[in-house]
C-alpha atoms as a PDB file:
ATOM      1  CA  UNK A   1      78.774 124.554 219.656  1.00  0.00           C
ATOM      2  CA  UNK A   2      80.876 126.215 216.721  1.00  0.00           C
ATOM      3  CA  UNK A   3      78.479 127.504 213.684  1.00  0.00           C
ATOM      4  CA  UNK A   4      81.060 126.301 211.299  1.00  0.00           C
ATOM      5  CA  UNK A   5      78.465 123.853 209.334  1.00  0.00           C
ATOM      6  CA  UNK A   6      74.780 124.208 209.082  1.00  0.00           C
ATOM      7  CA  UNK A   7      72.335 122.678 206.931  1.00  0.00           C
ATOM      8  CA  UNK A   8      68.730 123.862 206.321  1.00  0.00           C
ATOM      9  CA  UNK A   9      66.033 121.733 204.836  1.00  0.00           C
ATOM     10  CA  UNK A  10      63.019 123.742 203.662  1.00  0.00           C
ATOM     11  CA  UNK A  11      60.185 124.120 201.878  1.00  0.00           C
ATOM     12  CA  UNK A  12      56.610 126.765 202.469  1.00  0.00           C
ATOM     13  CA  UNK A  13      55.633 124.698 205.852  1.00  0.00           C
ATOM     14  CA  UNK A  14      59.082 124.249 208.407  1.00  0.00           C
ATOM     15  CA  UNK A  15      62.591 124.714 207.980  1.00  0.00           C
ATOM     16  CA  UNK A  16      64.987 122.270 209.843  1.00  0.00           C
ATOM     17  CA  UNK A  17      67.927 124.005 210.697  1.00  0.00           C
ATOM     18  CA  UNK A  18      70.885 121.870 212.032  1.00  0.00           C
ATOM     19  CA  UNK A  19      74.188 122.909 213.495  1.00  0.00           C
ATOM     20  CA  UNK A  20      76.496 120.059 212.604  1.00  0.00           C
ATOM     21  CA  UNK A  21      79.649 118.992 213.966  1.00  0.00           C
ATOM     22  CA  UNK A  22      81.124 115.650 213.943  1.00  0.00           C
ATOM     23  CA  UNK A  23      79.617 114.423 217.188  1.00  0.00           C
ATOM     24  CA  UNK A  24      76.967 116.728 217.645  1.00  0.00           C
ATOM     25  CA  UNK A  25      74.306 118.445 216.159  1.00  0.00           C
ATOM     26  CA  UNK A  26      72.166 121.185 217.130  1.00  0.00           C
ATOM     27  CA  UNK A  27      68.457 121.347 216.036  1.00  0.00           C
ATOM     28  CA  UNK A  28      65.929 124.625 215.431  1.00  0.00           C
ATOM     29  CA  UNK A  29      62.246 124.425 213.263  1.00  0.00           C
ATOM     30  CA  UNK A  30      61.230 127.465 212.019  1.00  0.00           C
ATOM     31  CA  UNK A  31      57.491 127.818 210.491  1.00  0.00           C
ATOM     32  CA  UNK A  32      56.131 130.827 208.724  1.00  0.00           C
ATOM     33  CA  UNK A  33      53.598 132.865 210.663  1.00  0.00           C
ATOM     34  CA  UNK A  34      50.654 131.603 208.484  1.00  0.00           C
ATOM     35  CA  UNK A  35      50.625 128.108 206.760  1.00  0.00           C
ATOM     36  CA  UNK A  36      50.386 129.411 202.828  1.00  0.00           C
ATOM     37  CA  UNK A  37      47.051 127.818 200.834  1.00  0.00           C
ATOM     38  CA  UNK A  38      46.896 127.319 197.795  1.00  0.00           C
ATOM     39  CA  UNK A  39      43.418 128.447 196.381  1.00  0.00           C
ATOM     40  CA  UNK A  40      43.085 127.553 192.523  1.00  0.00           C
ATOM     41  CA  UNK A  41      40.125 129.275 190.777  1.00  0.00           C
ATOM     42  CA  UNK A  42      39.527 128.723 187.246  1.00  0.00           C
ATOM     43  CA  UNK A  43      40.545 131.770 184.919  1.00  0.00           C
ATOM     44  CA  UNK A  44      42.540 133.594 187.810  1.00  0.00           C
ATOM     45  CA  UNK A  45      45.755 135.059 187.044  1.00  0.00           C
ATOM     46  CA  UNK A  46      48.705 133.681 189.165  1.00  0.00           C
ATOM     47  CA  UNK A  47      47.639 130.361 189.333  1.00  0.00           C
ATOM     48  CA  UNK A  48      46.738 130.415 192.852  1.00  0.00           C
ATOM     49  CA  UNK A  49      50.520 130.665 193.958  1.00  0.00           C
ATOM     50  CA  UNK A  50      51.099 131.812 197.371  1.00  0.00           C
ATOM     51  CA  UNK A  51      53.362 134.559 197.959  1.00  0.00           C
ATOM     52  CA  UNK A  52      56.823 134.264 199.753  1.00  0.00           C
ATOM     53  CA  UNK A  53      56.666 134.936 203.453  1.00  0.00           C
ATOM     54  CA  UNK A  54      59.559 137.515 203.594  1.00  0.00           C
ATOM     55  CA  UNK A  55      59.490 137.331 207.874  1.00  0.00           C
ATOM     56  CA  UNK A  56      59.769 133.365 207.005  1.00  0.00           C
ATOM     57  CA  UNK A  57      62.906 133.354 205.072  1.00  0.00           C
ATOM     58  CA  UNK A  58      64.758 136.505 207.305  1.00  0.00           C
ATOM     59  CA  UNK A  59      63.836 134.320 210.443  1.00  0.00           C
ATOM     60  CA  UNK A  60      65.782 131.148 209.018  1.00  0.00           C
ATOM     61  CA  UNK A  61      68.301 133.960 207.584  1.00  0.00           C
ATOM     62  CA  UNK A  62      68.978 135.556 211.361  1.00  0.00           C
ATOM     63  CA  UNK A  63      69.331 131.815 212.587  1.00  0.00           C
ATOM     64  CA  UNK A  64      72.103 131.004 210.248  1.00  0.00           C
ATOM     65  CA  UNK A  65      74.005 134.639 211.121  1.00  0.00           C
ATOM     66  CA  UNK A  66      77.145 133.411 212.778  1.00  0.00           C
ATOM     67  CA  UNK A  67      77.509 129.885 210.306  1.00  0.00           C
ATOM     68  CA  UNK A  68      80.573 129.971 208.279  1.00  0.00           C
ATOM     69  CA  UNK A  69      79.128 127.418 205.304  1.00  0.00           C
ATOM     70  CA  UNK A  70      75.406 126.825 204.461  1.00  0.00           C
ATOM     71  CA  UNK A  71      74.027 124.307 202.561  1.00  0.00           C
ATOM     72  CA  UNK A  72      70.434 124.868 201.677  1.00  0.00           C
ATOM     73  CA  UNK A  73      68.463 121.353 201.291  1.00  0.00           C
ATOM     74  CA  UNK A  74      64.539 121.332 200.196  1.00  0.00           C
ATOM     75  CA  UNK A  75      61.734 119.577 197.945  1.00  0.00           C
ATOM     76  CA  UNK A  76      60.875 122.403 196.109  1.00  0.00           C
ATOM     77  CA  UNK A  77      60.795 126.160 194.999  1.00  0.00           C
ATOM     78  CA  UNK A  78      61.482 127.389 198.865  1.00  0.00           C
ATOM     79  CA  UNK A  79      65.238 126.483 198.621  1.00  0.00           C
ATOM     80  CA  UNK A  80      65.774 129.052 195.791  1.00  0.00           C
ATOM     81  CA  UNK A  81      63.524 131.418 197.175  1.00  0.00           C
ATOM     82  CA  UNK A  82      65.553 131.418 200.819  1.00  0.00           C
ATOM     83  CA  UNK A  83      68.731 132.091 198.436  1.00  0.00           C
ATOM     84  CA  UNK A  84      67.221 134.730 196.874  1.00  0.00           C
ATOM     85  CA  UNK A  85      66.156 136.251 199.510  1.00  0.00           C
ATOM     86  CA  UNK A  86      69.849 135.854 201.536  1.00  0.00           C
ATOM     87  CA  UNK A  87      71.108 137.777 198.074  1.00  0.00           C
ATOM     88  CA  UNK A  88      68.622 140.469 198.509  1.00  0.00           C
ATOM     89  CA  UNK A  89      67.889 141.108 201.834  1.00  0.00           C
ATOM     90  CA  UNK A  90      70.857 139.302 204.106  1.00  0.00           C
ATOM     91  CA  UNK A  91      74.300 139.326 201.441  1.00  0.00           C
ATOM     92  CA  UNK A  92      75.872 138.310 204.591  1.00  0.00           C
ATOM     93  CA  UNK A  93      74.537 135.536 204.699  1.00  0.00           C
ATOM     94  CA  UNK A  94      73.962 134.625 200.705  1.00  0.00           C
ATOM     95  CA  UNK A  95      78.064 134.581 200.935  1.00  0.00           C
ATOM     96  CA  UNK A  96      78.394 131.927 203.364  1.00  0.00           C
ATOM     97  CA  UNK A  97      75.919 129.507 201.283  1.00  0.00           C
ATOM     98  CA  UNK A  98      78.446 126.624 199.390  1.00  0.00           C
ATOM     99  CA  UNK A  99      75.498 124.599 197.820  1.00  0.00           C
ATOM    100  CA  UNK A 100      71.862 123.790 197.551  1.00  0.00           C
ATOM    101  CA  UNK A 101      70.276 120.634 196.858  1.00  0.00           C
ATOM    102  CA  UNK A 102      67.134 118.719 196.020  1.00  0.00           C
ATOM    103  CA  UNK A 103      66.121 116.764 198.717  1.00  0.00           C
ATOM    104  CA  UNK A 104      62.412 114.785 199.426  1.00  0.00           C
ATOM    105  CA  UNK A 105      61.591 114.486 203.219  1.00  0.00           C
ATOM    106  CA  UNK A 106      64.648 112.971 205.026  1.00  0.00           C
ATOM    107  CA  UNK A 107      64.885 112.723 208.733  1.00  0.00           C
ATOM    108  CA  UNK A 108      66.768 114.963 210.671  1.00  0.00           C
ATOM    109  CA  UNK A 109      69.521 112.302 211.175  1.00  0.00           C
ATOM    110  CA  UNK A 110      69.093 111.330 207.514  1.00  0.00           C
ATOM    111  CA  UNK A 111      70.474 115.265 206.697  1.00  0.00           C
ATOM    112  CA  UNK A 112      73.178 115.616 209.211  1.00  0.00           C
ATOM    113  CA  UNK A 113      74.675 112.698 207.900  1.00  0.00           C
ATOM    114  CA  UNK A 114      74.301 114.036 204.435  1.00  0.00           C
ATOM    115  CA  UNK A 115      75.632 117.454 205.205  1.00  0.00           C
ATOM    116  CA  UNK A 116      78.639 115.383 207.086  1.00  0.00           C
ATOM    117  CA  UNK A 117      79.247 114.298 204.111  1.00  0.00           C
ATOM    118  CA  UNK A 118      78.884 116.848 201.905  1.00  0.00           C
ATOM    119  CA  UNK A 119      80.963 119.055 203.808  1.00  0.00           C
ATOM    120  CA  UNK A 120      83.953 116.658 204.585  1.00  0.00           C
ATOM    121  CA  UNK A 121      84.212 116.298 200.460  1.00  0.00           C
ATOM    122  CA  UNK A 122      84.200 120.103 200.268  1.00  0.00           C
ATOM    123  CA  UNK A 123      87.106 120.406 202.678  1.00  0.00           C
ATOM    124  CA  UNK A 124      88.842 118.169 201.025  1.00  0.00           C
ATOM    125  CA  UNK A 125      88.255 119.514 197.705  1.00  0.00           C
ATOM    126  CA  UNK A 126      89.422 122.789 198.832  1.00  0.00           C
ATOM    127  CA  UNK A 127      92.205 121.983 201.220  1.00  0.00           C
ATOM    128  CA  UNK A 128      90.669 122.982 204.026  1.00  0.00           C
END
């Protein structure tokens, strides 16, 4: 299957990353080594926020290496952080990345026809 579209849901537990087309679509789930907890103590500094799993983010990063336009999907804080990281650590990536978006817990179906979507407006939108 062509890398041309790829859409990655994720947040600090699994990423989802699907290889769209218009008939088919190609699955991977990617987890961090170690689930991240959350320990809150009372006077600590930091709040008890976990820090980012660099191996995490340049796993979903070397699974996207060949995709020609990423959008980045997720609940939370991880969606930024992947970008982040792509601008930091894999530019080649970051560059291929045409939009990131909030999105709860949809099913893996649920995003591919999203990311249809979304990417069929964006060709159109740009001529492509």
């Amino acid at each position: 299957m062509s890398n041309r579209h790829a859409v990655v849901w994720v947040d600090h537990a699994q990423a989802h990353v699907l290889f769209i087309d218009a008939e088919n679509i190609e699955k991977s789930i990617l987890e961090p080594a170690q689930h991240p907890r959350l320990h809150h103590k009372r006077g600590s500094v930091g709040g008890g926020k976990a820090a980012e799993d660099q191996h995490y983010y340049h796993g979903i990063a070397q699974a996207l290496r060949d995709t020609q336009e990423i959008l980045i999907a997720g609940p939370g804080q991880a969606k930024l952080e992947l970008f982040k990281h792509l601008q930091h650590h894999d530019p080649e990536v970051a560059k291929h990345v045409v939009g990131m978006e909030t999105a709860d817990h949809p099913s893996d179906g649920q995003l591919a026809d999203h990311a249809r979507h979304y990417f069929k407006a964006k060709d159109r939108m740009t001529g492509v």
